[in-house]
C-alpha atoms as a PDB file:
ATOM      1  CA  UNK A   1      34.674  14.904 -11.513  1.00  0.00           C
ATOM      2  CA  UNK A   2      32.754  12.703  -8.816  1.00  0.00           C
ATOM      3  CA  UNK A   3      31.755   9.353  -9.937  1.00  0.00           C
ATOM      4  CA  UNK A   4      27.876   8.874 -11.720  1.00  0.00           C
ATOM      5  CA  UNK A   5      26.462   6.741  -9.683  1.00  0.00           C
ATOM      6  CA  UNK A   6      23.442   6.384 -11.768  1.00  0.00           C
ATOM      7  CA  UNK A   7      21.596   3.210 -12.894  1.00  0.00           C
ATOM      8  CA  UNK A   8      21.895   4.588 -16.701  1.00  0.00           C
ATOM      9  CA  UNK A   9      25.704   3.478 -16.113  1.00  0.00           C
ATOM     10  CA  UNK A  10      25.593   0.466 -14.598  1.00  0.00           C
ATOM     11  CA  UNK A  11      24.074  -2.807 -15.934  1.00  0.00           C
ATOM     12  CA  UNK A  12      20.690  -3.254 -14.887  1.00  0.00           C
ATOM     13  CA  UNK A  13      20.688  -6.922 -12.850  1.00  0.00           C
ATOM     14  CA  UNK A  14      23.703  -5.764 -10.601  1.00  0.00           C
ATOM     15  CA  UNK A  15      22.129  -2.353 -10.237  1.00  0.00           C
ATOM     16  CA  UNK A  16      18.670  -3.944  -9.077  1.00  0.00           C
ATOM     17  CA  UNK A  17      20.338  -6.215  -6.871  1.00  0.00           C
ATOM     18  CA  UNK A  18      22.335  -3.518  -5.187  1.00  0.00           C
ATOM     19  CA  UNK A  19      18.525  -1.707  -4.638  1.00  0.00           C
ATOM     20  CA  UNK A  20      16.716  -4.956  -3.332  1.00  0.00           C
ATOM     21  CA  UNK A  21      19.674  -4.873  -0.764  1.00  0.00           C
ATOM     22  CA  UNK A  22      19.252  -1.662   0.529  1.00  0.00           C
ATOM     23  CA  UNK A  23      15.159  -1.560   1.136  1.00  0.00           C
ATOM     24  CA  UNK A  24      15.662  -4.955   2.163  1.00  0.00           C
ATOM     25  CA  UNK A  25      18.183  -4.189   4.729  1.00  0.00           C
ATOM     26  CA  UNK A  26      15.259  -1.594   5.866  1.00  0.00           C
ATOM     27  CA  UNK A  27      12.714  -4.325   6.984  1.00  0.00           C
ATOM     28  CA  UNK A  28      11.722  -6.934   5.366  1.00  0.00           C
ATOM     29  CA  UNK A  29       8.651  -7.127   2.540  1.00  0.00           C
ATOM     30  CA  UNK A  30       7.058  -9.464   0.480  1.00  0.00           C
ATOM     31  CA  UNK A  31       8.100  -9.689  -2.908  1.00  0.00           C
ATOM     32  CA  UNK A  32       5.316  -8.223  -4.024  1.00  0.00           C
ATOM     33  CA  UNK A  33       6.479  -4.759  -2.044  1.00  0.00           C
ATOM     34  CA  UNK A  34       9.556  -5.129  -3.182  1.00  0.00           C
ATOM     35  CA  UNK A  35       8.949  -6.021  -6.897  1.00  0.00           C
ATOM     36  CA  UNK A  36       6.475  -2.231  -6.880  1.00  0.00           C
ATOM     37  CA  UNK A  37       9.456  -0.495  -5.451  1.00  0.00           C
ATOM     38  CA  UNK A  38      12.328  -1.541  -7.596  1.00  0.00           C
ATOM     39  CA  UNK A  39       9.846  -0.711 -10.531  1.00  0.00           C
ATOM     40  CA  UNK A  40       9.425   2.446  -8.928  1.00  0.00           C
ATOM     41  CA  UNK A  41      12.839   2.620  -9.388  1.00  0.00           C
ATOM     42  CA  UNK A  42      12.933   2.176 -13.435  1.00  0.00           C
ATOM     43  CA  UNK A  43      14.481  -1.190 -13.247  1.00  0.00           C
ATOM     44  CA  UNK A  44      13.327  -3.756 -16.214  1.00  0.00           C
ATOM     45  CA  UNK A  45      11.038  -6.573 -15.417  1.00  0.00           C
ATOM     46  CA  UNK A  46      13.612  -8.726 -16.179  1.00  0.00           C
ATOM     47  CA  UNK A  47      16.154  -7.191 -13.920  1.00  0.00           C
ATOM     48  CA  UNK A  48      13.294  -7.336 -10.927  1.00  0.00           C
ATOM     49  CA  UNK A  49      12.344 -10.730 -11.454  1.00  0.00           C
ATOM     50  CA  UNK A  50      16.503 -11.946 -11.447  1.00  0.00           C
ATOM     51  CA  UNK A  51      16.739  -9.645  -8.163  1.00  0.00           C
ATOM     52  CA  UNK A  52      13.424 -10.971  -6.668  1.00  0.00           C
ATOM     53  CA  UNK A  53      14.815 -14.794  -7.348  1.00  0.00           C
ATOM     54  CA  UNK A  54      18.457 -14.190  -6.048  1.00  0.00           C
ATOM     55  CA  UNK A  55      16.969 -12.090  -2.583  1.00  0.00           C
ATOM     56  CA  UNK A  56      15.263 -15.536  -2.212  1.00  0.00           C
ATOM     57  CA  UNK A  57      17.925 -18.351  -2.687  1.00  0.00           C
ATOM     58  CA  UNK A  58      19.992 -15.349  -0.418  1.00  0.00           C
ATOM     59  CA  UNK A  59      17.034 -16.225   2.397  1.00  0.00           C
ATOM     60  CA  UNK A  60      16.452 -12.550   2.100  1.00  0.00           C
ATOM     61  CA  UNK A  61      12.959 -12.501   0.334  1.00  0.00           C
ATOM     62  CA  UNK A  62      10.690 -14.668   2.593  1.00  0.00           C
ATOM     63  CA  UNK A  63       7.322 -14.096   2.329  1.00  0.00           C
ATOM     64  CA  UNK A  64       6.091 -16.683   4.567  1.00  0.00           C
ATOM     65  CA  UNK A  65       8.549 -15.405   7.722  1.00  0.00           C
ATOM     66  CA  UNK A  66       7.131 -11.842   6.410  1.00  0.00           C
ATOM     67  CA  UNK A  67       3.255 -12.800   6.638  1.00  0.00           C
ATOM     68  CA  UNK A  68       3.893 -14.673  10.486  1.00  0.00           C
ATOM     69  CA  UNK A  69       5.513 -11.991  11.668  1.00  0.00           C
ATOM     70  CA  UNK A  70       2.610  -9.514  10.641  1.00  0.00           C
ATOM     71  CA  UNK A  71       0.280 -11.719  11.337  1.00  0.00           C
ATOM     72  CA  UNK A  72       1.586 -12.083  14.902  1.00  0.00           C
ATOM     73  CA  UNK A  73       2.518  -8.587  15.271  1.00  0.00           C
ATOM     74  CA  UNK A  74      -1.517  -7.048  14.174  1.00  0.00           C
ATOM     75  CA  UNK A  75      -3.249  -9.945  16.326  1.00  0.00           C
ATOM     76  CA  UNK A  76      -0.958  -8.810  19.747  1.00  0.00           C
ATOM     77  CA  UNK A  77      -1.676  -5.252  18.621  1.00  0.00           C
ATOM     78  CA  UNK A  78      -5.324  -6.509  18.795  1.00  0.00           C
ATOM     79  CA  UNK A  79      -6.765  -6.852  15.624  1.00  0.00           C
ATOM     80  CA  UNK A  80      -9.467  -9.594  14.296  1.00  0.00           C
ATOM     81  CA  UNK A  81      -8.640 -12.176  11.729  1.00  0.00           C
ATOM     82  CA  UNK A  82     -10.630  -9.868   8.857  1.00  0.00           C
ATOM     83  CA  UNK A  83      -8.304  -7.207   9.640  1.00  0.00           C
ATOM     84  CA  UNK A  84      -4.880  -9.118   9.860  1.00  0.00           C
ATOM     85  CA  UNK A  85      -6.391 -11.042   6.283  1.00  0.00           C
ATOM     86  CA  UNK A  86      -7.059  -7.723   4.575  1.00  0.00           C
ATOM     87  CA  UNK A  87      -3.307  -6.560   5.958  1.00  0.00           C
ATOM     88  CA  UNK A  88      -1.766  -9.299   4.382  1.00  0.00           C
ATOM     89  CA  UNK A  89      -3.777  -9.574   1.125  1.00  0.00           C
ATOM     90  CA  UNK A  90      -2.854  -6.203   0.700  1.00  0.00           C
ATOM     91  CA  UNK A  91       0.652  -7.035   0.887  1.00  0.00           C
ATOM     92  CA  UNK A  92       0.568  -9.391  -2.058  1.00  0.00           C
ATOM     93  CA  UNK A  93       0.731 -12.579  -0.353  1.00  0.00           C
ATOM     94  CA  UNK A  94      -0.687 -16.024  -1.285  1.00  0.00           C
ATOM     95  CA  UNK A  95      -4.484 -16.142  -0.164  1.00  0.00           C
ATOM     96  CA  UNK A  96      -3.598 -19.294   1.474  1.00  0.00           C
ATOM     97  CA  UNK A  97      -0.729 -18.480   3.376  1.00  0.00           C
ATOM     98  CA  UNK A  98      -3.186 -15.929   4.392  1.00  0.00           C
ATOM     99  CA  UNK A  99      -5.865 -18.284   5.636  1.00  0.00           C
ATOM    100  CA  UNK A 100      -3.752 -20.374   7.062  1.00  0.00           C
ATOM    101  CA  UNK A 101      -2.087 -17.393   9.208  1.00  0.00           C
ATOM    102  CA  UNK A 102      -5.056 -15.849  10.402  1.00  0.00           C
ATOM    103  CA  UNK A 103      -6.489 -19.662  11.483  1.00  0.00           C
ATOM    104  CA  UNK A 104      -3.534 -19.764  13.146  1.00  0.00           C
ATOM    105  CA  UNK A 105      -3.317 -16.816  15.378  1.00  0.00           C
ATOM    106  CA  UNK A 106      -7.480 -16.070  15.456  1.00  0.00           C
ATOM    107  CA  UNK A 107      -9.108 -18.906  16.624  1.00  0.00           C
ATOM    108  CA  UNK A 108     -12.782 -17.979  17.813  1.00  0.00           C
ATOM    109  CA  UNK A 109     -12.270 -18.736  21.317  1.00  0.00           C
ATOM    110  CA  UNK A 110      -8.661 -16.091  21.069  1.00  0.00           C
ATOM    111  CA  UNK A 111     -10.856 -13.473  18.888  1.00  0.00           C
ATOM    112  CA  UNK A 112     -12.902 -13.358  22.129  1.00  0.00           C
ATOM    113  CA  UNK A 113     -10.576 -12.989  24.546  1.00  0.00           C
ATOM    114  CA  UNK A 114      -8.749 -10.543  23.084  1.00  0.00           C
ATOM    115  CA  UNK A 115     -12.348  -8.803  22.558  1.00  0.00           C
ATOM    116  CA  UNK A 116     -12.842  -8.783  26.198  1.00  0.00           C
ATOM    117  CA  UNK A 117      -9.407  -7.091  26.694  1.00  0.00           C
ATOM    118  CA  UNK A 118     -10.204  -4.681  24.202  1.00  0.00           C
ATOM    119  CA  UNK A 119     -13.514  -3.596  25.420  1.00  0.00           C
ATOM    120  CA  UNK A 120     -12.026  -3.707  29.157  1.00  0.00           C
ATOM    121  CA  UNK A 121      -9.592  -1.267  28.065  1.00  0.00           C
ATOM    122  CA  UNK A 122     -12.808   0.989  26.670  1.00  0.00           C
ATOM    123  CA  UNK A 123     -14.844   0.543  29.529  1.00  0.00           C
ATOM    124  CA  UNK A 124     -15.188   4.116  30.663  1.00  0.00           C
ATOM    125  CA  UNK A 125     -15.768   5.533  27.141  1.00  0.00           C
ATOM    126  CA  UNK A 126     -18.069   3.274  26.983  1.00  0.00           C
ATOM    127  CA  UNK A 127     -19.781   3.300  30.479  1.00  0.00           C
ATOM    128  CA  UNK A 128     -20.465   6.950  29.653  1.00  0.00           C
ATOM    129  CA  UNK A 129     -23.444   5.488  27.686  1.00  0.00           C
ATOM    130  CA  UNK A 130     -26.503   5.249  30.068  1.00  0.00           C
ATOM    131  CA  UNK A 131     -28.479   3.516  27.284  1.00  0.00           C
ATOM    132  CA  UNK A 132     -27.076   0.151  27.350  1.00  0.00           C
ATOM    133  CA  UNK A 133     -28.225  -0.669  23.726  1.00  0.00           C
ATOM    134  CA  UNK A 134     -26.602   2.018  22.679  1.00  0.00           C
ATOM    135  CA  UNK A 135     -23.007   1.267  24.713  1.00  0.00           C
ATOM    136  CA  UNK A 136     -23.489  -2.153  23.048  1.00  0.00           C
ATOM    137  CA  UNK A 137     -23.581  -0.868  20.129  1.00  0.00           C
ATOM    138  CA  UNK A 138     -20.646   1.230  20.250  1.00  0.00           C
ATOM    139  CA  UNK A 139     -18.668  -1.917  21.233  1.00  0.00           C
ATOM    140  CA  UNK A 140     -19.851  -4.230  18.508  1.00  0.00           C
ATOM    141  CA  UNK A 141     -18.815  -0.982  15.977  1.00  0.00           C
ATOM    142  CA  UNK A 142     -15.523  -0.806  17.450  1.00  0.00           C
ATOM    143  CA  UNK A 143     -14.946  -4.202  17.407  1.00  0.00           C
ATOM    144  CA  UNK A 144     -16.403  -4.746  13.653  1.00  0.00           C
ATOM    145  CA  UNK A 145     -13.635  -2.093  12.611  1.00  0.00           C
ATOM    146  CA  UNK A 146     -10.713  -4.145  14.199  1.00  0.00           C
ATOM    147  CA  UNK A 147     -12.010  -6.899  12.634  1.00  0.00           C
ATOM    148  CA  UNK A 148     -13.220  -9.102  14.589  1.00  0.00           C
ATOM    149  CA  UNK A 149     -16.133 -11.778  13.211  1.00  0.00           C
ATOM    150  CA  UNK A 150     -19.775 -11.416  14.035  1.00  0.00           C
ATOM    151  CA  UNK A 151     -19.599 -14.536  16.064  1.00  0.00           C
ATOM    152  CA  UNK A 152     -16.828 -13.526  18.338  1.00  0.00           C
ATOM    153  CA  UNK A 153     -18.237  -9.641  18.878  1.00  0.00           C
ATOM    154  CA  UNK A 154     -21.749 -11.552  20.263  1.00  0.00           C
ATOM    155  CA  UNK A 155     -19.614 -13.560  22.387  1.00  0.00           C
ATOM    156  CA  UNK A 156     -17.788 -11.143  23.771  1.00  0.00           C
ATOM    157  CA  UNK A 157     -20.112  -8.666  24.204  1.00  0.00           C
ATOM    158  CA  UNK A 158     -22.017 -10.754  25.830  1.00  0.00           C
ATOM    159  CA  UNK A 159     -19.713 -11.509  28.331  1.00  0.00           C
ATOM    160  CA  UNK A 160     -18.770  -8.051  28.884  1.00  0.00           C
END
């Protein structure tokens, strides 16, 4: 008879641990992420939160290396600070952390660079406009839903 391998035989710390390692070996998350899916799993609270402490004395659980990373991954992707600070809100992380990330990578004077590039790269979609308040329009839109900030869009635009 093969071995049960499941959690109903096995104490429930080692068990969680064992789970933690495996999505974490994945990619990393924020403990937050990784709290939802060992409760996904049916693991006790208190078997998540000893899992959750040990995956961070381990260096494994990280949330600030997790929110740089993202943050520095969505703003070369070219995304606005309002989009990388949703992102990592949603992620669970600390709302300062947060702030201090997206200061980090979107200064104003970088949101409108990377505006520029974006709306270079849509140039002929949106040369196809003859109206030019419309085509200015349609940039500010499409720059408003990659989150850029008012301030920056004007700029850019404007320069465009």
């Amino acid at each position: 008879m093969p071995a049960d391998r499941s959690q109903k035989n096995r104490t429930p710390e080692p068990a969680a641990m064992e789970s933690a390692f495996r999505i974490l070996a994945r990619r990393d998350h924020t403990c937050q992420e990784l709290s939802v899916k060992l409760r996904a799993k049916g693991f006790a609270r208190s078997a998540i939160d000893h899992a959750l402490k040990r995956c961070r004395d381990l260096g494994y659980l990280n949330d600030d290396r997790v929110a740089g990373a993202m943050a520095g991954q969505l703003a070369r992707r070219g995304y606005g600070p309002l989009r990388i600070r949703q992102t990592l809100l949603q992620k669970g992380l600390d709302e300062g952390l947060v702030d201090r990330l997206t200061g980090q990578w979107c200064g104003e004077d970088d949101q409108v660079r990377t505006a520029r590039r974006l709306l270079e790269k849509r140039r002929s979609r949106l040369d196809r406009e003859s109206d030019a308040w419309k085509r200015r329009q349609k940039a500010y839109r499409y720059l408003a839903g990659r989150g850029f900030e008012a301030d920056a869009i004007h700029r850019a635009i404007d320069g465009f």
